[in-house]
PDB file of N, CA and C in Angstrom:
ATOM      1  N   UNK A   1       0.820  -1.195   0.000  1.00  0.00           N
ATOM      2  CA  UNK A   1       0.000   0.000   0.000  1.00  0.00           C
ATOM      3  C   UNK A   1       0.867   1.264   0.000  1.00  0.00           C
ATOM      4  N   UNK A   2       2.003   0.764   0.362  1.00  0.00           N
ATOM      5  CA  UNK A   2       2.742   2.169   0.845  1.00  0.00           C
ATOM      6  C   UNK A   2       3.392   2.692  -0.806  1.00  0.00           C
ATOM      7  N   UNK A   3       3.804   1.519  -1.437  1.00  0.00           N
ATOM      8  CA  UNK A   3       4.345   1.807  -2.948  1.00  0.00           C
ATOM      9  C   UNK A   3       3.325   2.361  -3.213  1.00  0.00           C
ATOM     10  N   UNK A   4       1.972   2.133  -3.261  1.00  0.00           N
ATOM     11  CA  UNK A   4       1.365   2.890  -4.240  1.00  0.00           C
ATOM     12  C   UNK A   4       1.157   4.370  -3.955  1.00  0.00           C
ATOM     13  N   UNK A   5       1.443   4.490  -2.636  1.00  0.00           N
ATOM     14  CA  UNK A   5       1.416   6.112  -2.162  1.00  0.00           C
ATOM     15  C   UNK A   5       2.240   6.628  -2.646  1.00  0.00           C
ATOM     16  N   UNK A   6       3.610   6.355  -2.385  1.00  0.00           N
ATOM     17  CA  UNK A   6       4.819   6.530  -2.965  1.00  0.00           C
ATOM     18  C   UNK A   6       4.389   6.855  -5.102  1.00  0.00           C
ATOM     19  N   UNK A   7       4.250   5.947  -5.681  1.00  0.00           N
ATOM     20  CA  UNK A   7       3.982   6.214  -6.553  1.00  0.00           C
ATOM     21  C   UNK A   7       3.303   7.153  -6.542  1.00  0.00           C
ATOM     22  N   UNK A   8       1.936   7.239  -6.222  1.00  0.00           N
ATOM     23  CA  UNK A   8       0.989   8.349  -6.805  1.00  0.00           C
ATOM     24  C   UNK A   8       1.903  10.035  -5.908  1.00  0.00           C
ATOM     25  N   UNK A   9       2.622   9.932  -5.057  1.00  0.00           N
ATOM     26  CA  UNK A   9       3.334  10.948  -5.345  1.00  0.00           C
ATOM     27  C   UNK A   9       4.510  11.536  -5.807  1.00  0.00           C
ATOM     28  N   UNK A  10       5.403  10.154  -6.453  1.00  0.00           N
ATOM     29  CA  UNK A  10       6.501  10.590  -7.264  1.00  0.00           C
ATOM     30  C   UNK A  10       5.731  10.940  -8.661  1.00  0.00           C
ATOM     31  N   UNK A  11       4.908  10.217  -9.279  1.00  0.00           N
ATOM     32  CA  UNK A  11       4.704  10.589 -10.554  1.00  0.00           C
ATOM     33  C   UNK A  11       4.320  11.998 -10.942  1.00  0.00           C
ATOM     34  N   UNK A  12       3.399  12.702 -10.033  1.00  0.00           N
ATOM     35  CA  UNK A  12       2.794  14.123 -10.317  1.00  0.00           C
ATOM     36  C   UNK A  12       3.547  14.764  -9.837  1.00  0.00           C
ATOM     37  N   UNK A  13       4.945  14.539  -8.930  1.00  0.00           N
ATOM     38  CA  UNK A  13       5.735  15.606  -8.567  1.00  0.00           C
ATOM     39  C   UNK A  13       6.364  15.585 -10.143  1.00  0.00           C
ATOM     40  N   UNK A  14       6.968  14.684 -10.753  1.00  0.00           N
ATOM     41  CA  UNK A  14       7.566  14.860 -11.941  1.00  0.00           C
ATOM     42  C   UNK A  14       6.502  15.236 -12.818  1.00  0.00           C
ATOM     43  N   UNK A  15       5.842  15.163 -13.063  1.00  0.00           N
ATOM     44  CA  UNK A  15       4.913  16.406 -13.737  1.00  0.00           C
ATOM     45  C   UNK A  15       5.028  17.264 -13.489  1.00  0.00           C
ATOM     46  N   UNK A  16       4.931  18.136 -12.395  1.00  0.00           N
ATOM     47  CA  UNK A  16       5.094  19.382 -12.478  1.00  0.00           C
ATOM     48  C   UNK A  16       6.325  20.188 -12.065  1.00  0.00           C
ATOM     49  N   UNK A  17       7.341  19.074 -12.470  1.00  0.00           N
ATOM     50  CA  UNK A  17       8.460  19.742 -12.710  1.00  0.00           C
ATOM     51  C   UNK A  17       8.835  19.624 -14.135  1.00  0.00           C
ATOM     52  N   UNK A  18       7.930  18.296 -14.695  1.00  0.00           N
ATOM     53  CA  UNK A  18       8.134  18.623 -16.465  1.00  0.00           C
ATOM     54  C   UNK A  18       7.128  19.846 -16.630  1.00  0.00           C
ATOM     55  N   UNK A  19       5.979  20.215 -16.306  1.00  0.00           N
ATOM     56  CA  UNK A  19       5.101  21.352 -16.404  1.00  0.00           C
ATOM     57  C   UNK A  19       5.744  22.615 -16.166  1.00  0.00           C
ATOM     58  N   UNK A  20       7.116  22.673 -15.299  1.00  0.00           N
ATOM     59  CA  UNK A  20       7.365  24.259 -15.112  1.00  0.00           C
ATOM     60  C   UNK A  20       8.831  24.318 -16.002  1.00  0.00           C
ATOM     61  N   UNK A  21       9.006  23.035 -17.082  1.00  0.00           N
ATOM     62  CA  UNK A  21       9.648  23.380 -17.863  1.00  0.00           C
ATOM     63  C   UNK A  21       9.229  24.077 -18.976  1.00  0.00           C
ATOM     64  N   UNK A  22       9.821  25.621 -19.628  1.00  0.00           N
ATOM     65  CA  UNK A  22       9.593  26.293 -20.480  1.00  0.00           C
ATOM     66  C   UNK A  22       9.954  25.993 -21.996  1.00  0.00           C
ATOM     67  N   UNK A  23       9.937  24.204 -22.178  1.00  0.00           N
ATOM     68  CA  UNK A  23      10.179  23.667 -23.695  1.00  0.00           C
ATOM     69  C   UNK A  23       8.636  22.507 -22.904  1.00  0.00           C
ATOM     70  N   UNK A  24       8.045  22.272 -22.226  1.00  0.00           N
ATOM     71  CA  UNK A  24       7.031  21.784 -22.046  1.00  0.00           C
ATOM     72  C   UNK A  24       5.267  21.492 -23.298  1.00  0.00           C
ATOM     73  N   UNK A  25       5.227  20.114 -23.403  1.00  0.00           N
ATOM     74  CA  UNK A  25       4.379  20.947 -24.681  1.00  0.00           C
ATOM     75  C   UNK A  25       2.988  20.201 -23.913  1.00  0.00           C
ATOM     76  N   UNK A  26       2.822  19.969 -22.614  1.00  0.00           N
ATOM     77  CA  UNK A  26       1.280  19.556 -22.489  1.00  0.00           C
ATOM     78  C   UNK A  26      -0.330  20.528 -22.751  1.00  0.00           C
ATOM     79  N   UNK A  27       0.811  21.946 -22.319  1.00  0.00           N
ATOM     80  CA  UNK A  27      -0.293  23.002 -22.372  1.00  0.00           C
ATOM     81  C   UNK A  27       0.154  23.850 -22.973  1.00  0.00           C
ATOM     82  N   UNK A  28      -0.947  25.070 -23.568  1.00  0.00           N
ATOM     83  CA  UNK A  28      -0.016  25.781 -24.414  1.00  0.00           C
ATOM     84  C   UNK A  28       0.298  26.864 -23.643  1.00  0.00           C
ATOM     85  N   UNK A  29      -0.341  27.065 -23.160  1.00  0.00           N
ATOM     86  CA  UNK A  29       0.168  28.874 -21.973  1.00  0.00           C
ATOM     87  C   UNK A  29       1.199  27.922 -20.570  1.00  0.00           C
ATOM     88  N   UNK A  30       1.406  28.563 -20.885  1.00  0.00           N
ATOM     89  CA  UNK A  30       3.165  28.596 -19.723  1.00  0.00           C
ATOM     90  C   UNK A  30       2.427  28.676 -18.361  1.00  0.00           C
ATOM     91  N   UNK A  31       2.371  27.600 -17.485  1.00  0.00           N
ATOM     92  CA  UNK A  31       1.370  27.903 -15.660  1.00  0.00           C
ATOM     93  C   UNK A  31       2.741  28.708 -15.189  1.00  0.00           C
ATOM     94  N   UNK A  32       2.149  29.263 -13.990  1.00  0.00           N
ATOM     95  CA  UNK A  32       3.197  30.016 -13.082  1.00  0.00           C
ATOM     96  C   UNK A  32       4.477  28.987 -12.999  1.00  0.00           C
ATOM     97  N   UNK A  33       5.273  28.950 -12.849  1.00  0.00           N
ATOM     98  CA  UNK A  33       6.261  28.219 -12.671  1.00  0.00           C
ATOM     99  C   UNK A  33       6.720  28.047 -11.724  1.00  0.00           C
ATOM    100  N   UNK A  34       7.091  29.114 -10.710  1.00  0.00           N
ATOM    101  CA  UNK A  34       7.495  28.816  -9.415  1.00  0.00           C
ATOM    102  C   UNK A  34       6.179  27.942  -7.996  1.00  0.00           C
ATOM    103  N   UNK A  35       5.089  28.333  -8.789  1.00  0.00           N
ATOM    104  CA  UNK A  35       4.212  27.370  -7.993  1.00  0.00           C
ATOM    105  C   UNK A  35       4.446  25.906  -8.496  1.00  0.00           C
ATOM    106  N   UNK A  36       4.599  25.479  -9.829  1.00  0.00           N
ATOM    107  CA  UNK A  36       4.752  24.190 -10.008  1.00  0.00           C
ATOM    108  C   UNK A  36       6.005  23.376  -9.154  1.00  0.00           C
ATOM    109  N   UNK A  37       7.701  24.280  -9.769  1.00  0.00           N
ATOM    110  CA  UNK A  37       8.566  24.048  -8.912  1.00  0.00           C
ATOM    111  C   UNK A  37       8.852  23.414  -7.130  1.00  0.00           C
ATOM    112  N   UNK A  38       7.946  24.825  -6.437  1.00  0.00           N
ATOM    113  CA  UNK A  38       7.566  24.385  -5.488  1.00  0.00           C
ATOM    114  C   UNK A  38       6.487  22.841  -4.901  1.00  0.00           C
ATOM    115  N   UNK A  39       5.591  22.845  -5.832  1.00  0.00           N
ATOM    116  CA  UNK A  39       4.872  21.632  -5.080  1.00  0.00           C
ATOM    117  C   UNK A  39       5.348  20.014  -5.976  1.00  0.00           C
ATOM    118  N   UNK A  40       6.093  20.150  -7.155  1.00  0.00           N
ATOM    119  CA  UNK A  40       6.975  19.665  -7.585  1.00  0.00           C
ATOM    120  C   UNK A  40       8.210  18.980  -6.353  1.00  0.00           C
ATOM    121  N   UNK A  41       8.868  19.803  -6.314  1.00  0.00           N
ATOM    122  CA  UNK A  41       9.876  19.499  -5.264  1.00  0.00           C
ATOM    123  C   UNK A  41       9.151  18.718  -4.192  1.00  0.00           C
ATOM    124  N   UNK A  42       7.720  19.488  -3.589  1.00  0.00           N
ATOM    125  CA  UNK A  42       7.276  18.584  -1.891  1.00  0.00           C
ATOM    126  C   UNK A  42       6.435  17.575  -2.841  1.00  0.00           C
ATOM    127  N   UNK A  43       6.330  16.918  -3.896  1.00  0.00           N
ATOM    128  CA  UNK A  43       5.987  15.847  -3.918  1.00  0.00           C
ATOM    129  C   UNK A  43       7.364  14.779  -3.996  1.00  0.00           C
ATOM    130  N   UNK A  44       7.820  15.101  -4.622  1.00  0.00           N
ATOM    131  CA  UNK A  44       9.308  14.219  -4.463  1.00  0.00           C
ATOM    132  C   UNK A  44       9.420  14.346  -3.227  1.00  0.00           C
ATOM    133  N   UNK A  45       9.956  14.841  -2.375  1.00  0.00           N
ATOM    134  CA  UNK A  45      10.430  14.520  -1.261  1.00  0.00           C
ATOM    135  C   UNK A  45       9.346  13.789  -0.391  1.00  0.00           C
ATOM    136  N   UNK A  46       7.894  13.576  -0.454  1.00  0.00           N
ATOM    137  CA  UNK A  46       6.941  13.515  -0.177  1.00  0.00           C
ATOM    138  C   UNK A  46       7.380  11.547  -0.678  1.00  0.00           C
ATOM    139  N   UNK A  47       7.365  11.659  -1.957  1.00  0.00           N
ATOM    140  CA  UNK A  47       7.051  10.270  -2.060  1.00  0.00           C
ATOM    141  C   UNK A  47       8.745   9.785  -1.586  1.00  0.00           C
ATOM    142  N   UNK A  48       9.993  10.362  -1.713  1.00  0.00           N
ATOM    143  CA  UNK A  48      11.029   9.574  -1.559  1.00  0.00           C
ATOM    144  C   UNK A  48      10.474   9.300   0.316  1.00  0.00           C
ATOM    145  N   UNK A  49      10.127  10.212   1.145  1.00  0.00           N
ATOM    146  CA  UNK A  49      10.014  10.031   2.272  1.00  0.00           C
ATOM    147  C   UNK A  49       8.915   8.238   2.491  1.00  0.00           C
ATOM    148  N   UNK A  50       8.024   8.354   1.689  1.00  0.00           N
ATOM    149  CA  UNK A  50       7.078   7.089   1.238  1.00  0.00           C
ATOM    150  C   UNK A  50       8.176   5.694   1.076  1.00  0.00           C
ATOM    151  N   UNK A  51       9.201   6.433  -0.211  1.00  0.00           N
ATOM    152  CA  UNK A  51       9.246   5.011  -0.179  1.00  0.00           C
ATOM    153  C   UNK A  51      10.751   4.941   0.324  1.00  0.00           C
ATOM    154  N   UNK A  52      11.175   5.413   0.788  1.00  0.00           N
ATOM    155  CA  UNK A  52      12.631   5.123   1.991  1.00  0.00           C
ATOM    156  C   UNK A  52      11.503   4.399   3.424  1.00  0.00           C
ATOM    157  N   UNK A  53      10.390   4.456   3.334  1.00  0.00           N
ATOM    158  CA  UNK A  53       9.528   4.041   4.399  1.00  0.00           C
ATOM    159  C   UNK A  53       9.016   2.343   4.161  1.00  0.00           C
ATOM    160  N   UNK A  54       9.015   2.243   2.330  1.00  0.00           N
ATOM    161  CA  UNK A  54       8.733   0.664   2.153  1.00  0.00           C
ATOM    162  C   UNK A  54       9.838   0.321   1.973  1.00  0.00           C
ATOM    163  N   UNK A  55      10.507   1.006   1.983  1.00  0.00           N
ATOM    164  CA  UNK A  55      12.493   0.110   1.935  1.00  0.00           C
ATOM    165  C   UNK A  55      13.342   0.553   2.301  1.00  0.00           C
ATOM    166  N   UNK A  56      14.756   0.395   2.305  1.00  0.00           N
ATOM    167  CA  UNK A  56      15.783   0.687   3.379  1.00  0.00           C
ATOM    168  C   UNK A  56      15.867   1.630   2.583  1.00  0.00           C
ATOM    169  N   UNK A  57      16.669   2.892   3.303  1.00  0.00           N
ATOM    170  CA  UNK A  57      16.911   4.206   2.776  1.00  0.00           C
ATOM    171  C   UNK A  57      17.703   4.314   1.868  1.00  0.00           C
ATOM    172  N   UNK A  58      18.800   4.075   2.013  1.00  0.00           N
ATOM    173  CA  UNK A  58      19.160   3.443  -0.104  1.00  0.00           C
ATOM    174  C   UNK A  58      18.706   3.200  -1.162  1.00  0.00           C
ATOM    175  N   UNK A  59      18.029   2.275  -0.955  1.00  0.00           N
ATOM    176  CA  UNK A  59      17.168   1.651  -1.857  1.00  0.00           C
ATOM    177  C   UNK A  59      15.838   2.219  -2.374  1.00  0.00           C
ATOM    178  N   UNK A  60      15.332   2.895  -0.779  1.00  0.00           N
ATOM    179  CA  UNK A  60      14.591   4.274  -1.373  1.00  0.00           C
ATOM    180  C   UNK A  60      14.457   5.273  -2.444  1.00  0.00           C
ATOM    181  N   UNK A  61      15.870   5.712  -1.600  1.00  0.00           N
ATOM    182  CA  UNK A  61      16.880   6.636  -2.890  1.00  0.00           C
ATOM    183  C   UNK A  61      16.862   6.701  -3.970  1.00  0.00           C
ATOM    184  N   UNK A  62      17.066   5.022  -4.512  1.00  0.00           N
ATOM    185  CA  UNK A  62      17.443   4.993  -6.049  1.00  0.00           C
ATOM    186  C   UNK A  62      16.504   4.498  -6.387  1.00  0.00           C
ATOM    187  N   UNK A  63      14.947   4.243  -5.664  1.00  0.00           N
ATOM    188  CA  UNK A  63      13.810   3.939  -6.222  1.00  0.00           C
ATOM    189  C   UNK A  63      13.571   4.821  -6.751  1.00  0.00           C
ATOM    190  N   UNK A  64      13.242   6.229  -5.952  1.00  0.00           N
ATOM    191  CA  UNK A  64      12.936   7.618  -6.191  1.00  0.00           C
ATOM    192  C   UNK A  64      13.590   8.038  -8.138  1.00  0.00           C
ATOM    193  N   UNK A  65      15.047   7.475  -7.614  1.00  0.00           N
ATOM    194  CA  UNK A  65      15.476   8.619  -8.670  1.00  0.00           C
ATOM    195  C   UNK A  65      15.199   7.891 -10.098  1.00  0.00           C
ATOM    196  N   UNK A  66      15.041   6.154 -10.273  1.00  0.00           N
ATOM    197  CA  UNK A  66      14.573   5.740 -10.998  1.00  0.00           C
ATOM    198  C   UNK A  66      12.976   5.819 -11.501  1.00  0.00           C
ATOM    199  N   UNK A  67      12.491   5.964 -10.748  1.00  0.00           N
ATOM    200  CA  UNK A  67      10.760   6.461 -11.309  1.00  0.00           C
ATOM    201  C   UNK A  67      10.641   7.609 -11.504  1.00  0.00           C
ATOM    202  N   UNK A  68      11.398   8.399 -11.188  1.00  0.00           N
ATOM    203  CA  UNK A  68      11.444  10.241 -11.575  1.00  0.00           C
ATOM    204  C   UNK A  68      12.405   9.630 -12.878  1.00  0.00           C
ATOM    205  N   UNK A  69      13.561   9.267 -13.069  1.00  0.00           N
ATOM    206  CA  UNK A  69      13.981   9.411 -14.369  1.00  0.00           C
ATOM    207  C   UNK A  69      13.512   8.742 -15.311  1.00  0.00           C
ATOM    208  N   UNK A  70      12.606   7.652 -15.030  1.00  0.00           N
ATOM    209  CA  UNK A  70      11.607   7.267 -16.145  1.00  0.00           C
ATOM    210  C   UNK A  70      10.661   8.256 -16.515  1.00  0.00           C
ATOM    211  N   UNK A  71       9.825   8.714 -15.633  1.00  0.00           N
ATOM    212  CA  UNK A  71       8.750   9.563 -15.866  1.00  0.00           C
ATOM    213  C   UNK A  71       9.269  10.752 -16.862  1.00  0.00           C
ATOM    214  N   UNK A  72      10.405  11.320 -16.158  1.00  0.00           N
ATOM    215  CA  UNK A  72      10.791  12.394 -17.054  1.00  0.00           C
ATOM    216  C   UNK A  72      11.792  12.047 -18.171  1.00  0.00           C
ATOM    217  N   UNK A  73      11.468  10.916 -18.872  1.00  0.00           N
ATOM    218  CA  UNK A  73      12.253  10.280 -20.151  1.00  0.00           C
ATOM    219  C   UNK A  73      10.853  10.524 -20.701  1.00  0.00           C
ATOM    220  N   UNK A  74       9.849   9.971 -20.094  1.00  0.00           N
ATOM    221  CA  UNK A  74       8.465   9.550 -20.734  1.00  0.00           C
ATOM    222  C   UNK A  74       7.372  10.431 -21.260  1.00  0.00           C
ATOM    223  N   UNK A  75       7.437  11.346 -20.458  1.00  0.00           N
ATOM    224  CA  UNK A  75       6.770  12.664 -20.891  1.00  0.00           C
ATOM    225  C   UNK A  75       6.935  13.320 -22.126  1.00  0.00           C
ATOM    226  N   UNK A  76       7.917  13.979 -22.025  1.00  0.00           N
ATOM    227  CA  UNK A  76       8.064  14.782 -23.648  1.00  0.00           C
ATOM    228  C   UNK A  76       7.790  13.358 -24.275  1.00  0.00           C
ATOM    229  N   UNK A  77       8.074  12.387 -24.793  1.00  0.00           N
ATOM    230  CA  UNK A  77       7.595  11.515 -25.732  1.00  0.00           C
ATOM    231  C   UNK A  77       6.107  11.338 -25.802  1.00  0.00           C
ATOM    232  N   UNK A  78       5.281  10.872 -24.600  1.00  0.00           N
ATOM    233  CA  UNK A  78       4.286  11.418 -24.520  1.00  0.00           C
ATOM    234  C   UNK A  78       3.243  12.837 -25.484  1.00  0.00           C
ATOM    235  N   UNK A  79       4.127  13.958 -25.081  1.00  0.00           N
ATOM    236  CA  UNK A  79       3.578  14.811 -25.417  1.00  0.00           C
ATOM    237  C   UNK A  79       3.717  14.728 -26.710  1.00  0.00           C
ATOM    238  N   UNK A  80       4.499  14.403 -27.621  1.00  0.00           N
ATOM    239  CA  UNK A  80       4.718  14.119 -28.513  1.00  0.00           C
ATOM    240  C   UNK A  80       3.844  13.262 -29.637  1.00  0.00           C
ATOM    241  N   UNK A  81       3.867  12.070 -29.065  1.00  0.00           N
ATOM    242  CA  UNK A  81       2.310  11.199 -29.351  1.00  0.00           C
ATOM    243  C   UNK A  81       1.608  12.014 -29.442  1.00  0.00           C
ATOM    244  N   UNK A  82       0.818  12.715 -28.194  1.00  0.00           N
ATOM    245  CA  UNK A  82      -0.392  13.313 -28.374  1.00  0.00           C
ATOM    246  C   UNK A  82      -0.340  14.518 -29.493  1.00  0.00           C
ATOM    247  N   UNK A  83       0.389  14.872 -29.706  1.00  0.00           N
ATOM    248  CA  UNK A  83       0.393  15.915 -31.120  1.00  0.00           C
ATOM    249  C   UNK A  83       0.393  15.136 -32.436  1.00  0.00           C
ATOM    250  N   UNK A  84       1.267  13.905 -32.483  1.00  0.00           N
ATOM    251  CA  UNK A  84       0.748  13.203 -33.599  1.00  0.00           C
ATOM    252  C   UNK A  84      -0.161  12.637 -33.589  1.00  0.00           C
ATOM    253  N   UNK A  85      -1.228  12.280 -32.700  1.00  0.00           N
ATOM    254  CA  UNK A  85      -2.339  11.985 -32.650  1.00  0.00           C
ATOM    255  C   UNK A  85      -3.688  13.301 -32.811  1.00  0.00           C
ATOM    256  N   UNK A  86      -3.513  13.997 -32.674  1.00  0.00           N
ATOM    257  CA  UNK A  86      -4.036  15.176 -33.177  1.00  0.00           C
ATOM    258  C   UNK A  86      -4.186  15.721 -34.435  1.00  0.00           C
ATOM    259  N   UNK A  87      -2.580  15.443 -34.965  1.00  0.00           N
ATOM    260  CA  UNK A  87      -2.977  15.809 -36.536  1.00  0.00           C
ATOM    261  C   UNK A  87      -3.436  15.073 -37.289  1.00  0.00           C
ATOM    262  N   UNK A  88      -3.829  13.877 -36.982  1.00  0.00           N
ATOM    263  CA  UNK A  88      -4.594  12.854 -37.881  1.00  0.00           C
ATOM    264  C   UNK A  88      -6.043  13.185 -37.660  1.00  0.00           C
TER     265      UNK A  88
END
């Protein structure tokens, strides 16, 4: 139960740190940025705190930084799709 907490708050922290990037293509107007940044950041730390809690703190660690560096591999490709899916 605890992974999935963990998950559901690493993934939307990396959203909205891909969201307060200014090459971002989910939306077209630019959101405030320093609000994303900010709740960006307390979800990461939010879920690494999660899941250093379902596993030893190491292992935490590099859970964290592996599902944040997937997510943010995955996105722009993502966004990407969805524009070629649009122009059809």
């Amino acid at each position: 139960m605890i992974v999935v907490l963990a998950l559901a708050l690493t993934v939307p922290g990396c959203a909205c740190l891909y969201l307060a990037s200014p090459n971002q293509k989910w939306l077209s107007q630019a959101p405030p940025r320093r609000l994303l940044l900010a709740a960006g950041s307390l979800l990461l730390v939010a879920g690494l705190i999660a899941w250093i809690t379902a596993f030893r703190p190491l292992s935490g660690l590099f859970v964290t930084l592996h599902v944040a560096m997937v997510c943010l591999f995955v996105f722009p490709y993502a966004a990407a799709l969805r524009g070629v899916w649009r122009s059809n």
